[in-house]
N, C-alpha and C. Protein backbone atom coordinates (compact mmCIF):
# COMPACT_ATOMS: atom_id res chain seq x y z
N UNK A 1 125.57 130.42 90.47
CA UNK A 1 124.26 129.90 90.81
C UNK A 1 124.40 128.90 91.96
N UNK A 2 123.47 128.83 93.08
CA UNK A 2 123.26 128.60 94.13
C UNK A 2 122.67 127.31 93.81
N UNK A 3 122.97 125.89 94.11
CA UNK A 3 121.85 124.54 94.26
C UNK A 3 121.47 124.48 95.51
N UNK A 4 120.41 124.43 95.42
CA UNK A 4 119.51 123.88 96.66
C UNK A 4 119.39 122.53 97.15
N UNK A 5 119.58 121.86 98.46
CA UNK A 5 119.00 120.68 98.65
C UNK A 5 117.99 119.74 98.60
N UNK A 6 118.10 119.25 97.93
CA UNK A 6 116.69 118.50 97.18
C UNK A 6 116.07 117.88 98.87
N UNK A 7 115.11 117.81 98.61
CA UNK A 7 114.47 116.84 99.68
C UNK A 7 113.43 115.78 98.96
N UNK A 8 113.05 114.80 99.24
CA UNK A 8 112.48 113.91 99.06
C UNK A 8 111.56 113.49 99.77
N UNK A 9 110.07 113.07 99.76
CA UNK A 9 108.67 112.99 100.38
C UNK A 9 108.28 111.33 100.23
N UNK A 10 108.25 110.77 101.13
CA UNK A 10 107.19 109.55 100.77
C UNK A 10 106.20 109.85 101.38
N UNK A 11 104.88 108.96 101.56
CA UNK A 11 103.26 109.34 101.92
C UNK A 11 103.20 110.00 103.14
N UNK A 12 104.26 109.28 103.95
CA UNK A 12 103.75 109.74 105.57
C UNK A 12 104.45 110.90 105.99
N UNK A 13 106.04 110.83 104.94
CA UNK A 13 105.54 112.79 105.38
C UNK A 13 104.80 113.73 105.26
N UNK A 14 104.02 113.55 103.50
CA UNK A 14 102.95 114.42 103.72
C UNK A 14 102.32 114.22 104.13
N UNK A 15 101.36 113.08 104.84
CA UNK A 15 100.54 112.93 106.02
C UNK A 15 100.88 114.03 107.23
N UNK A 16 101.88 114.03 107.25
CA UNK A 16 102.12 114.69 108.25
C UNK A 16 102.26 115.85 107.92
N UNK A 17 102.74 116.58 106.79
CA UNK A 17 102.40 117.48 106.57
C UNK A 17 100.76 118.38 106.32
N UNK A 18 100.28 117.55 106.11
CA UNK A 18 98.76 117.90 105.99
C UNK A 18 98.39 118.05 107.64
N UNK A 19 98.41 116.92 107.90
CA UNK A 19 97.76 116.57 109.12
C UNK A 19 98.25 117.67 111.18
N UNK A 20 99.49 117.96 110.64
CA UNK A 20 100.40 118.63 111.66
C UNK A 20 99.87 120.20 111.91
N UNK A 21 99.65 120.58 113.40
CA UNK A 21 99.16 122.00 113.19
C UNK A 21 100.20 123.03 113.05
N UNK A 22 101.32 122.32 112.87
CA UNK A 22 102.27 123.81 112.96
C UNK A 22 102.85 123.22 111.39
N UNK A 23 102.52 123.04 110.54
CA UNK A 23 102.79 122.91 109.20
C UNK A 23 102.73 123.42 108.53
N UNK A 24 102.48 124.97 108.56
CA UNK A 24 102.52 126.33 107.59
C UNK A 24 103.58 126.11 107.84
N UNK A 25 104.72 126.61 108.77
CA UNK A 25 105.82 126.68 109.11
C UNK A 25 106.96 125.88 108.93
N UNK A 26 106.82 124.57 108.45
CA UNK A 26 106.91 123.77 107.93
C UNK A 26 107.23 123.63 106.60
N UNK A 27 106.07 123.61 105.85
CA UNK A 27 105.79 124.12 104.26
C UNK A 27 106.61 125.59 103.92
N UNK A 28 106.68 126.22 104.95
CA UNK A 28 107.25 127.60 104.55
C UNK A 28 108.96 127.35 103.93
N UNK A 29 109.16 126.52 105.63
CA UNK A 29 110.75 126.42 105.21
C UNK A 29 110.96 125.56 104.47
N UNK A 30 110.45 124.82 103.71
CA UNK A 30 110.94 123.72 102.68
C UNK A 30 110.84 124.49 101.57
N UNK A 31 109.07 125.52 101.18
CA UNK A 31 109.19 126.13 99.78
C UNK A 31 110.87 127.49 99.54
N UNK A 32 110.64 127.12 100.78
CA UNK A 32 112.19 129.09 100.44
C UNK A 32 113.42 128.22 100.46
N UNK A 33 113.90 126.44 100.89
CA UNK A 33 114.95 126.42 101.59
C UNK A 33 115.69 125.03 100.58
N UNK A 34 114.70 124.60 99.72
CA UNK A 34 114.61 123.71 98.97
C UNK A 34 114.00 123.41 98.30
N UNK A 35 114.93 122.25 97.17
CA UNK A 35 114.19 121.97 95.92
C UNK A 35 113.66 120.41 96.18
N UNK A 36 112.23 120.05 95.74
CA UNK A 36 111.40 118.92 96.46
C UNK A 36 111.61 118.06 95.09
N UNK A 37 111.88 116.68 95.28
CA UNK A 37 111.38 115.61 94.58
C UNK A 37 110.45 114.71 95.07
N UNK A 38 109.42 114.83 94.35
CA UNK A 38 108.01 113.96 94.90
C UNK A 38 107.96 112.50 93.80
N UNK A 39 108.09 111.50 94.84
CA UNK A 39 108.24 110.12 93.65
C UNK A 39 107.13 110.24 93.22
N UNK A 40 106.96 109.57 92.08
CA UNK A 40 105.68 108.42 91.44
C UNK A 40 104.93 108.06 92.46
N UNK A 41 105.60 107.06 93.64
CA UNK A 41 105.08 106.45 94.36
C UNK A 41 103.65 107.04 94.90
N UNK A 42 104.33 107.94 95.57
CA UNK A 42 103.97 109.18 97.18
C UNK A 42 102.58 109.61 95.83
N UNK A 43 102.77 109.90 94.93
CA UNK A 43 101.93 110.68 94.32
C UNK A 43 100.53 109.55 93.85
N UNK A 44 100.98 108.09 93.87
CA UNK A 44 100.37 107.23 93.75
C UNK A 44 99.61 106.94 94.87
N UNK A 45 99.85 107.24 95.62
CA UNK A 45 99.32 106.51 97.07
C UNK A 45 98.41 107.60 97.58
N UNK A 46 98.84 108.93 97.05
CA UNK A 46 97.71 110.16 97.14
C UNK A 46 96.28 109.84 96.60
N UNK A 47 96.68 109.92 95.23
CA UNK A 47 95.41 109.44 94.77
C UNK A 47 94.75 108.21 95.20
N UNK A 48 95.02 107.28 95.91
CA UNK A 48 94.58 106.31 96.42
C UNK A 48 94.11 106.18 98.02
N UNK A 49 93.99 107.49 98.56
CA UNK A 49 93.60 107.86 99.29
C UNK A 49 92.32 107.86 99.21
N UNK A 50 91.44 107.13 100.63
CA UNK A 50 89.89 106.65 100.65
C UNK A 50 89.11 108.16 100.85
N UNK A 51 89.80 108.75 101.76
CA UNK A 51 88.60 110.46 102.55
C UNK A 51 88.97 111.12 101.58
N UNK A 52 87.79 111.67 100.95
CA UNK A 52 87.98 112.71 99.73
C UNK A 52 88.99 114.17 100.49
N UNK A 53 88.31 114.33 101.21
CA UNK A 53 88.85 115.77 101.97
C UNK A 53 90.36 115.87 102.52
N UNK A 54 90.99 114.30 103.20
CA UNK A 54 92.00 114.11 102.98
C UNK A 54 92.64 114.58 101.61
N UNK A 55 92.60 113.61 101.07
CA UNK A 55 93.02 113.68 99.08
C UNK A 55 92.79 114.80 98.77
N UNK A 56 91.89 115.54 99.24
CA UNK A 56 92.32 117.40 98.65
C UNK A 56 93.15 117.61 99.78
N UNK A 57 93.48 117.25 100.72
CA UNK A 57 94.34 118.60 101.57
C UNK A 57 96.32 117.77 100.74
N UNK A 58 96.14 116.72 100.75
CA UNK A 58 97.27 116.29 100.21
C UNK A 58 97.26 116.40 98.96
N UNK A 59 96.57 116.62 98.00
CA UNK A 59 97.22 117.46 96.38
C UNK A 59 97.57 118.48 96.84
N UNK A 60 96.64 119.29 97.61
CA UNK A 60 96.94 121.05 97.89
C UNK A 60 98.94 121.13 97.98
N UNK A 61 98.89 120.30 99.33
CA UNK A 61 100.58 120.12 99.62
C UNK A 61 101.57 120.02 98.28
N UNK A 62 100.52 118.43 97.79
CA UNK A 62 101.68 118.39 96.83
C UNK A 62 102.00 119.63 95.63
N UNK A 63 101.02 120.08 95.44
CA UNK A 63 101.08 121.08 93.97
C UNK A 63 101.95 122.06 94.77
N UNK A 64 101.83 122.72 96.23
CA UNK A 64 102.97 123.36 96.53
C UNK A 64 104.57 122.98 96.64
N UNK A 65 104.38 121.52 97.08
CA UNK A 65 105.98 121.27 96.92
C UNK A 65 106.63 120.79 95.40
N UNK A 66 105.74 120.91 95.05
CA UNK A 66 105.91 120.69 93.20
C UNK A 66 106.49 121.85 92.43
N UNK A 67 106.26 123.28 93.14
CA UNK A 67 106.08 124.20 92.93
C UNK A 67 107.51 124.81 93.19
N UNK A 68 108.15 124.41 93.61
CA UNK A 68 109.62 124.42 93.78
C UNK A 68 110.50 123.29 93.65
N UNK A 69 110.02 122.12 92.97
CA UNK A 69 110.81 121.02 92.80
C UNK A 69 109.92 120.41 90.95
N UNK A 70 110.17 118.80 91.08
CA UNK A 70 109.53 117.94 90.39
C UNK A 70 108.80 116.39 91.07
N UNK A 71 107.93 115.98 89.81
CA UNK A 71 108.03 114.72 90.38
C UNK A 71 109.26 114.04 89.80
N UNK A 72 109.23 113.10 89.96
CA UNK A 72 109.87 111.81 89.61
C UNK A 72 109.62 110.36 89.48
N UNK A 73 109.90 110.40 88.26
CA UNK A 73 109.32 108.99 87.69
C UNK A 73 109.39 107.63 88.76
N UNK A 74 108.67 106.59 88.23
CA UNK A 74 108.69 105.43 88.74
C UNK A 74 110.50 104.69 89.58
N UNK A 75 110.44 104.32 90.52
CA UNK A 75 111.92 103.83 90.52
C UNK A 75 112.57 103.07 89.53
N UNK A 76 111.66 101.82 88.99
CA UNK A 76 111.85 100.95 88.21
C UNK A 76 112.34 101.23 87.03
N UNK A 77 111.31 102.69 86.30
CA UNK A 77 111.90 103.42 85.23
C UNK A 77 113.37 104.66 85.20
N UNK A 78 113.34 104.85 86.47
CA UNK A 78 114.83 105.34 86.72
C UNK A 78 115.86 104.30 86.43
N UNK A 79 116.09 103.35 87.32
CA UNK A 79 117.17 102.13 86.87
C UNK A 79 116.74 101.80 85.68
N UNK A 80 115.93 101.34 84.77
CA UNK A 80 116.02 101.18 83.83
C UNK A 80 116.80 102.70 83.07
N UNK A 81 116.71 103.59 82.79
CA UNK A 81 117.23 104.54 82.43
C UNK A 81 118.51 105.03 82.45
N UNK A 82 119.10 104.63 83.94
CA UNK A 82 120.58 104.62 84.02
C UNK A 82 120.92 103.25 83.73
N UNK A 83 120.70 102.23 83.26
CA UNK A 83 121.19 100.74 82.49
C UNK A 83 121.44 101.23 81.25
N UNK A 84 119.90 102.27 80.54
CA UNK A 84 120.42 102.10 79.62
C UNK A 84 121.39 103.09 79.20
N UNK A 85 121.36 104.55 79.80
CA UNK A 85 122.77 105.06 79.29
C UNK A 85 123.79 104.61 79.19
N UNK A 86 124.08 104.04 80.88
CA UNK A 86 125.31 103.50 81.34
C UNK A 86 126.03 102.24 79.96
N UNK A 87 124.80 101.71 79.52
CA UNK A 87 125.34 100.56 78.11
C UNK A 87 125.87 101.30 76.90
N UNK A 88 125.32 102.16 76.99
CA UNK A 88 125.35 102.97 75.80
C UNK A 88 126.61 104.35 75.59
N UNK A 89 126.93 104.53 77.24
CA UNK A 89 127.21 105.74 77.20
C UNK A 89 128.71 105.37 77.74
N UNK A 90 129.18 104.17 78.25
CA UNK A 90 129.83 103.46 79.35
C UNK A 90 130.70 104.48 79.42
N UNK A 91 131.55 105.22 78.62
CA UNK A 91 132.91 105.78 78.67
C UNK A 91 133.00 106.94 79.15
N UNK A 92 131.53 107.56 79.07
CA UNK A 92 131.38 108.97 79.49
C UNK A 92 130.32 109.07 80.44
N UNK A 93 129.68 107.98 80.66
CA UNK A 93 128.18 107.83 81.64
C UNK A 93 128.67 108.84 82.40
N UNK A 94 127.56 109.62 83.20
CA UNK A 94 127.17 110.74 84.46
C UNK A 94 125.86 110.61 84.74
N UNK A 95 125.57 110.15 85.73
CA UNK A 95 124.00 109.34 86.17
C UNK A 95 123.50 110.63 86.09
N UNK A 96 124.16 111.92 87.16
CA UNK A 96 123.34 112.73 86.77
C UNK A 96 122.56 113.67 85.96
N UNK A 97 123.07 112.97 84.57
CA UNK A 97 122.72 113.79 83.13
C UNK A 97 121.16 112.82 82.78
N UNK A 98 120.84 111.83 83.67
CA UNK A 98 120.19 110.61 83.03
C UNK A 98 118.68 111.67 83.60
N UNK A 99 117.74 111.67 82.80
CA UNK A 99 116.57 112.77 82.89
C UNK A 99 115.44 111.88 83.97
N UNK A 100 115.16 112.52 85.13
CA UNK A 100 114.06 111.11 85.65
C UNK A 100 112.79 112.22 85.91
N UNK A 101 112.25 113.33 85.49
CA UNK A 101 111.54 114.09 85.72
C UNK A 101 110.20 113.40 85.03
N UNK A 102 109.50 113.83 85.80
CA UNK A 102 107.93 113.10 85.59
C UNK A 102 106.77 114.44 85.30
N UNK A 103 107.16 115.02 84.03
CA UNK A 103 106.29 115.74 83.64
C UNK A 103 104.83 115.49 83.75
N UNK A 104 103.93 114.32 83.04
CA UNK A 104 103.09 113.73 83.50
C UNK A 104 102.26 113.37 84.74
N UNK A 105 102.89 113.37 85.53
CA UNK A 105 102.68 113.06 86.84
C UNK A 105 102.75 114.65 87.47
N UNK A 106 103.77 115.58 87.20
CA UNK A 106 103.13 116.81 87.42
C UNK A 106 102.03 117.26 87.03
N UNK A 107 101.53 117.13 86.06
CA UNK A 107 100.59 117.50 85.14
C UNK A 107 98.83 116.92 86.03
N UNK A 108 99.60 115.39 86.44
CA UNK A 108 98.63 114.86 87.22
C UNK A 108 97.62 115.96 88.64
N UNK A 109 99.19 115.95 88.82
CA UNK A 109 98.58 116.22 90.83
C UNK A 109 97.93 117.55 90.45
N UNK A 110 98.02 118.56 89.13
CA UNK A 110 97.21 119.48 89.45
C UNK A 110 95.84 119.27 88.75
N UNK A 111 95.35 118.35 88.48
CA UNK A 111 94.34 117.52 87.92
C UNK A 111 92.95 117.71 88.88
N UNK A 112 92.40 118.24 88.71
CA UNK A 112 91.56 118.02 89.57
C UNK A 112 90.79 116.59 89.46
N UNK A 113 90.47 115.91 88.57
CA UNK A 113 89.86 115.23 88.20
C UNK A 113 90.37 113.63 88.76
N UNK A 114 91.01 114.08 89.56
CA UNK A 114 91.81 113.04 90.48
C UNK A 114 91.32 113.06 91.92
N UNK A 115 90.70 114.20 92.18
CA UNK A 115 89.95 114.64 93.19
C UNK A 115 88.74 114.02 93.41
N UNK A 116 88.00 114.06 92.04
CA UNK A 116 86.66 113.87 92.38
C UNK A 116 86.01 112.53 92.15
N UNK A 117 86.67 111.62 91.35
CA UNK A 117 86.36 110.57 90.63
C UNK A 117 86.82 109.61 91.90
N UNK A 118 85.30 109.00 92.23
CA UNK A 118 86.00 108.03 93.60
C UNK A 118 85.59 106.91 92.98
N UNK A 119 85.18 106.24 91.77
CA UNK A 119 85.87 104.81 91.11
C UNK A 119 87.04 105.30 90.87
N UNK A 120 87.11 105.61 90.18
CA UNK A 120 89.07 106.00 89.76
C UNK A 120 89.34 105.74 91.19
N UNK A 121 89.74 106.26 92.23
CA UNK A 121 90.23 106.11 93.26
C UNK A 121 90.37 104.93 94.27
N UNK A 122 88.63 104.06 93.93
CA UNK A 122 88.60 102.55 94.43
C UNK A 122 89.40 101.78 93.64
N UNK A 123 89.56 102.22 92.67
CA UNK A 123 90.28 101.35 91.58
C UNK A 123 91.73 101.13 91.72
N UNK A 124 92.25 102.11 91.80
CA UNK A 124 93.83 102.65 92.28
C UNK A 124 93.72 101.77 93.50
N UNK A 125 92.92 102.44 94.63
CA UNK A 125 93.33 101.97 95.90
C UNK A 125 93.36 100.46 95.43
N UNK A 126 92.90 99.49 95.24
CA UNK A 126 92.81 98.11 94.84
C UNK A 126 94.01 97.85 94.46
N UNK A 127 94.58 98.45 93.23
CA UNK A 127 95.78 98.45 92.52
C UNK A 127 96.73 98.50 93.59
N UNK A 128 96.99 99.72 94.05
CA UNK A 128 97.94 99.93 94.96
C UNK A 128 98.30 98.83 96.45
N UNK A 129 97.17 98.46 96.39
CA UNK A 129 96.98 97.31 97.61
C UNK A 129 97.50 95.67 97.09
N UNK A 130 97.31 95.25 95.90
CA UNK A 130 97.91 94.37 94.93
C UNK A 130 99.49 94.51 95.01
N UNK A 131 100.44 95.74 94.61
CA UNK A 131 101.18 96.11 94.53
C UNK A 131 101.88 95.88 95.59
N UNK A 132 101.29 96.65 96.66
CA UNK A 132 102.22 96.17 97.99
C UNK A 132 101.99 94.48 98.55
N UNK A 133 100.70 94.11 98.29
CA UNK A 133 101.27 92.25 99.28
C UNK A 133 101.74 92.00 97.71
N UNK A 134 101.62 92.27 96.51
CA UNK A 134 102.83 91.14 95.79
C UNK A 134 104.63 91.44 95.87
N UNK A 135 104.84 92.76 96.41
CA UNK A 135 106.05 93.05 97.09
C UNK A 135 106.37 92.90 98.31
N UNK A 136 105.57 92.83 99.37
CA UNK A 136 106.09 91.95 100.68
C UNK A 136 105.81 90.24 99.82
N UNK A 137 105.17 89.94 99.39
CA UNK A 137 105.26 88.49 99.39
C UNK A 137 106.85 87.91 98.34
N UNK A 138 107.04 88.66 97.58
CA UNK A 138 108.55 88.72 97.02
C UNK A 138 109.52 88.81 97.74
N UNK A 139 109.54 89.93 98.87
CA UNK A 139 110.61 90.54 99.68
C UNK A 139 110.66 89.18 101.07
N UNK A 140 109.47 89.08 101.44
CA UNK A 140 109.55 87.42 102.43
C UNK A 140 110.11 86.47 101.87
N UNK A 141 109.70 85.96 101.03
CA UNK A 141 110.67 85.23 100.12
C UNK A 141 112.37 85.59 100.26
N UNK A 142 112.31 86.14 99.82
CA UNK A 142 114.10 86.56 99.47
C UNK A 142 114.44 86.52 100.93
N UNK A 143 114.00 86.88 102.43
CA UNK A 143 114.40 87.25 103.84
C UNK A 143 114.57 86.10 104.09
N UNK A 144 113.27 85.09 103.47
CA UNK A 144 113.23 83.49 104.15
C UNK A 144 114.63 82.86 103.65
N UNK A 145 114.75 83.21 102.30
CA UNK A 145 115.88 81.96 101.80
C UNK A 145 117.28 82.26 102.08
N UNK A 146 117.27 83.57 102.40
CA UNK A 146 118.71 84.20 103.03
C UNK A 146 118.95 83.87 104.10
N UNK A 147 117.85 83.19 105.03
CA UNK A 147 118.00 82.85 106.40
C UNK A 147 117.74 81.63 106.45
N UNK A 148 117.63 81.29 105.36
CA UNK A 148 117.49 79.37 105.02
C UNK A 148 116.21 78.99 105.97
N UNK A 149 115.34 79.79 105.82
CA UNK A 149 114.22 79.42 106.54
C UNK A 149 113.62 78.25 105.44
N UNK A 150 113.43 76.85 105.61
CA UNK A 150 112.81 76.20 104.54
C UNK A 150 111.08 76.15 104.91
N UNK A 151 110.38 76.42 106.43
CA UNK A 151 109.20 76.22 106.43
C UNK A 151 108.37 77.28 106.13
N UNK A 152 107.27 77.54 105.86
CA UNK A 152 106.31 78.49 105.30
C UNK A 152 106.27 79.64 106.99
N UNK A 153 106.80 80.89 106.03
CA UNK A 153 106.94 81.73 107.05
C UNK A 153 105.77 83.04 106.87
N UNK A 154 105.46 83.17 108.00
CA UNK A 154 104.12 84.16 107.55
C UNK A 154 104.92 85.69 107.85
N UNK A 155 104.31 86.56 107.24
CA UNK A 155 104.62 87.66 107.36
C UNK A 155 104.84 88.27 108.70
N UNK A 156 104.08 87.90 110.00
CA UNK A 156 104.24 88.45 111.26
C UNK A 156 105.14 88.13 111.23
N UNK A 157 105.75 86.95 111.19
CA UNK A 157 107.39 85.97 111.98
C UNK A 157 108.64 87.00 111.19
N UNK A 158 108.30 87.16 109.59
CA UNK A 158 109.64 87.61 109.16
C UNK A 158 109.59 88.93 110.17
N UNK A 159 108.94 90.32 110.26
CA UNK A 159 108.62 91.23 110.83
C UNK A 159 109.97 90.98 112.01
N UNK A 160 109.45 89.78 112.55
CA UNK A 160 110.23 89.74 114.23
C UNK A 160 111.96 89.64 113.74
N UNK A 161 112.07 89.54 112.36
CA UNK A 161 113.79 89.52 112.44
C UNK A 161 114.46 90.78 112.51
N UNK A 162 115.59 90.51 113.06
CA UNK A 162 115.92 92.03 113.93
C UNK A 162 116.03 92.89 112.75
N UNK A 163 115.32 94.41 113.57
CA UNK A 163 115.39 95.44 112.33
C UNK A 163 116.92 95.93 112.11
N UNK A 164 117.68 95.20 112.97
CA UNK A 164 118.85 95.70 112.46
C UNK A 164 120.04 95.53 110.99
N UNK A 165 118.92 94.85 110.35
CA UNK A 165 119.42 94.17 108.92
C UNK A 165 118.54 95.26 108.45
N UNK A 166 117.66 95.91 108.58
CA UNK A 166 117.09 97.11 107.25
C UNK A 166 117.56 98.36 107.84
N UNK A 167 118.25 98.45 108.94
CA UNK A 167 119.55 99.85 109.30
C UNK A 167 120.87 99.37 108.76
N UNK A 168 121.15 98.20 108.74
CA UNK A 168 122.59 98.01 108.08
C UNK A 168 122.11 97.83 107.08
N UNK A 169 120.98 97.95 105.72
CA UNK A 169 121.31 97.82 104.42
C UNK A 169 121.15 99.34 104.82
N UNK A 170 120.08 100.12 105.18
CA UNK A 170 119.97 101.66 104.77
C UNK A 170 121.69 102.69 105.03
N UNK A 171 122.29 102.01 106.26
CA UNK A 171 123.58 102.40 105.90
C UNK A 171 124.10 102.19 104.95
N UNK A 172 124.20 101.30 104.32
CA UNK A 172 125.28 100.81 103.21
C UNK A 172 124.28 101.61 101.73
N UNK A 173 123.34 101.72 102.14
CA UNK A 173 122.86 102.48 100.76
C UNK A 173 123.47 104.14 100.89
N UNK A 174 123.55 104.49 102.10
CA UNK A 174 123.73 105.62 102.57
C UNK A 174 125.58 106.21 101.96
N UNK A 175 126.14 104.84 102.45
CA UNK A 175 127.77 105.16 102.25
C UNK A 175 127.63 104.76 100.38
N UNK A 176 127.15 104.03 99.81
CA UNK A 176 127.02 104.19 98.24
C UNK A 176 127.10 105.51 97.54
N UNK A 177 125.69 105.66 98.29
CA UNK A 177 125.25 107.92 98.02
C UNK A 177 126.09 108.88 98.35
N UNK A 178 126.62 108.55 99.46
CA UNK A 178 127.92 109.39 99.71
C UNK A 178 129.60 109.49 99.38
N UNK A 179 129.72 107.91 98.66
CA UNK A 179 130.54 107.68 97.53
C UNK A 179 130.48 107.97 96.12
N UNK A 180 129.14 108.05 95.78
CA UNK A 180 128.60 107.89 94.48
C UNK A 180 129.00 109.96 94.67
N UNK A 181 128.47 110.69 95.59
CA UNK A 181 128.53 112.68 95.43
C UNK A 181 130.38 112.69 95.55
N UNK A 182 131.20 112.05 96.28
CA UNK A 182 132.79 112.20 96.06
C UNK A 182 132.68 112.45 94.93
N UNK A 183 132.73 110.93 93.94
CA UNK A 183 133.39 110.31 93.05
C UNK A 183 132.65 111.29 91.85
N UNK A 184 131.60 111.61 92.19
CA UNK A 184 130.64 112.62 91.23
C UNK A 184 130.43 111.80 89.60
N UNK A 185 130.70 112.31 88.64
CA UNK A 185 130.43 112.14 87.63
C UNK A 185 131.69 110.62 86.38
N UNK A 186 132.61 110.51 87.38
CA UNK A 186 134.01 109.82 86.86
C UNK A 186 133.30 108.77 86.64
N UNK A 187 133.41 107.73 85.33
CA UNK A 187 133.53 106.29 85.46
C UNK A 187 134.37 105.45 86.13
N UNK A 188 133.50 104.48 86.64
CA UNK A 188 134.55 103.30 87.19
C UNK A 188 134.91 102.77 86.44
N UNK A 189 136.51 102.55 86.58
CA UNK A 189 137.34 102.03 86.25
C UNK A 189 137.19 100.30 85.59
C-alpha cells in the first residue's frame, strides 16, 4: 500500500482556492495526488466568514478536500493528546498512533445549516475575532519581554521586528519535523 502526502490548508489557501480561476486544476491535482488535513482552525474561520456566497463556495472546497483526507482536531487538543499518551505510554509512545481526527467537525462542514444561519455566523465571527487579539495580545507580550522591551509596545512596533525571528523559529520547527520522520516512532532516550 501506497501513502500519500498529506497536505495541510489554512484559510488563505482556500481563499485562494475558491477565489483563483484556474482552480479546477488545482483541486484536481490535490483530490488524485493527496491526502488533505483540514484543521479545526481553517474550518473555523469558514464558518465565520461574513458573504454568504463566499461561505458556500468555501464549504463546497472544503467537503471536497475532506473527501480524500480528514479534519483535524483543535491544536491545543492534539498536544494535549500526545502529553497524555506520551505519560502514560512513555516506553512505547509513537505520536503517530495518537488519533487527532475530527469526526465532528467533518460531520460539520457538510452541514448545511452552517450555511444559512447568519446569527450563528455573527456570533462565531465575534468569537473568532476575540480569539485572535487575545492571542496577538499574549504573543506581544512574550516578543516584548524577550526583547526586554519594558515600555508599552503597541502591536504596529512589535510587527517592525525583523521577520527574520518567525523564519528562524519556522526553520527550527521544520528541522524538529524532519528529525521527528528519521527517528520515526523510537523513544527518546
Amino acid at each position: 500500500m501506497t501513502h500519500k502526502l498529506v497536505l495541510a490548508f489554512d484559510t488563505s489557501t482556500l481563499n485562494r482556492l475558491v477565489s483563483d480561476s484556474d482552480s479546477e486544476t488545482s483541486i484536481a491535482a490535490i483530490l488524485s495526488g493527496y491526502e488533505v488535513l483540514l484543521p479545526e482552525m481553517s474550518v473555523d474561520e469558514v464558518c465565520a466568514t461574513p458573504d454568504p456566497e463566499h461561505r458556500k463556495r468555501l464549504f463546497s472546497v472544503c467537503r471536497r478536500l475532506v473527501g480524500v483526507g480528514q479534519c483535524a482536531l483543535p491544536a491545543h487538543w492534539m498536544l494535549d493528546a500526545l502529553v497524555r499518551r506520551y505519560h502514560a505510554e512513555r516506553h512505547t509512545f509513537d505520536w503517530k498512533s495518537v488519533p487527532v481526527r475530527a469526526q465532528k467537525i467533518e460531520q460539520a462542514v457538510h452541514d448545511d445549516s452552517l450555511l444559512n444561519d447568519e446569527e450563528m455566523v455573527r456570533q462565531h465571527r465575534a468569537f473568532v475575532r476575540k480569539l485572535q487579539k487575545d492571542f496577538e495580545k499574549m504573543f506581544y507580550r512574550a516578543i516584548a519581554c524577550k526583547h526586554n522591551l519594558t515600555e508599552e509596545v503597541s502591536s504596529d512596533q512589535l510587527i517592525s521586528i525583523p521577520t527574520f525571528m518567525v523564519c528562524k523559529a519556522t526553520r527550527s520547527i521544520l528541522a524538529v519535523c524532519r528529525n521527528a520522520l528519521r527517528i520515526g516512532s523510537e523513544p527518546n532516550p
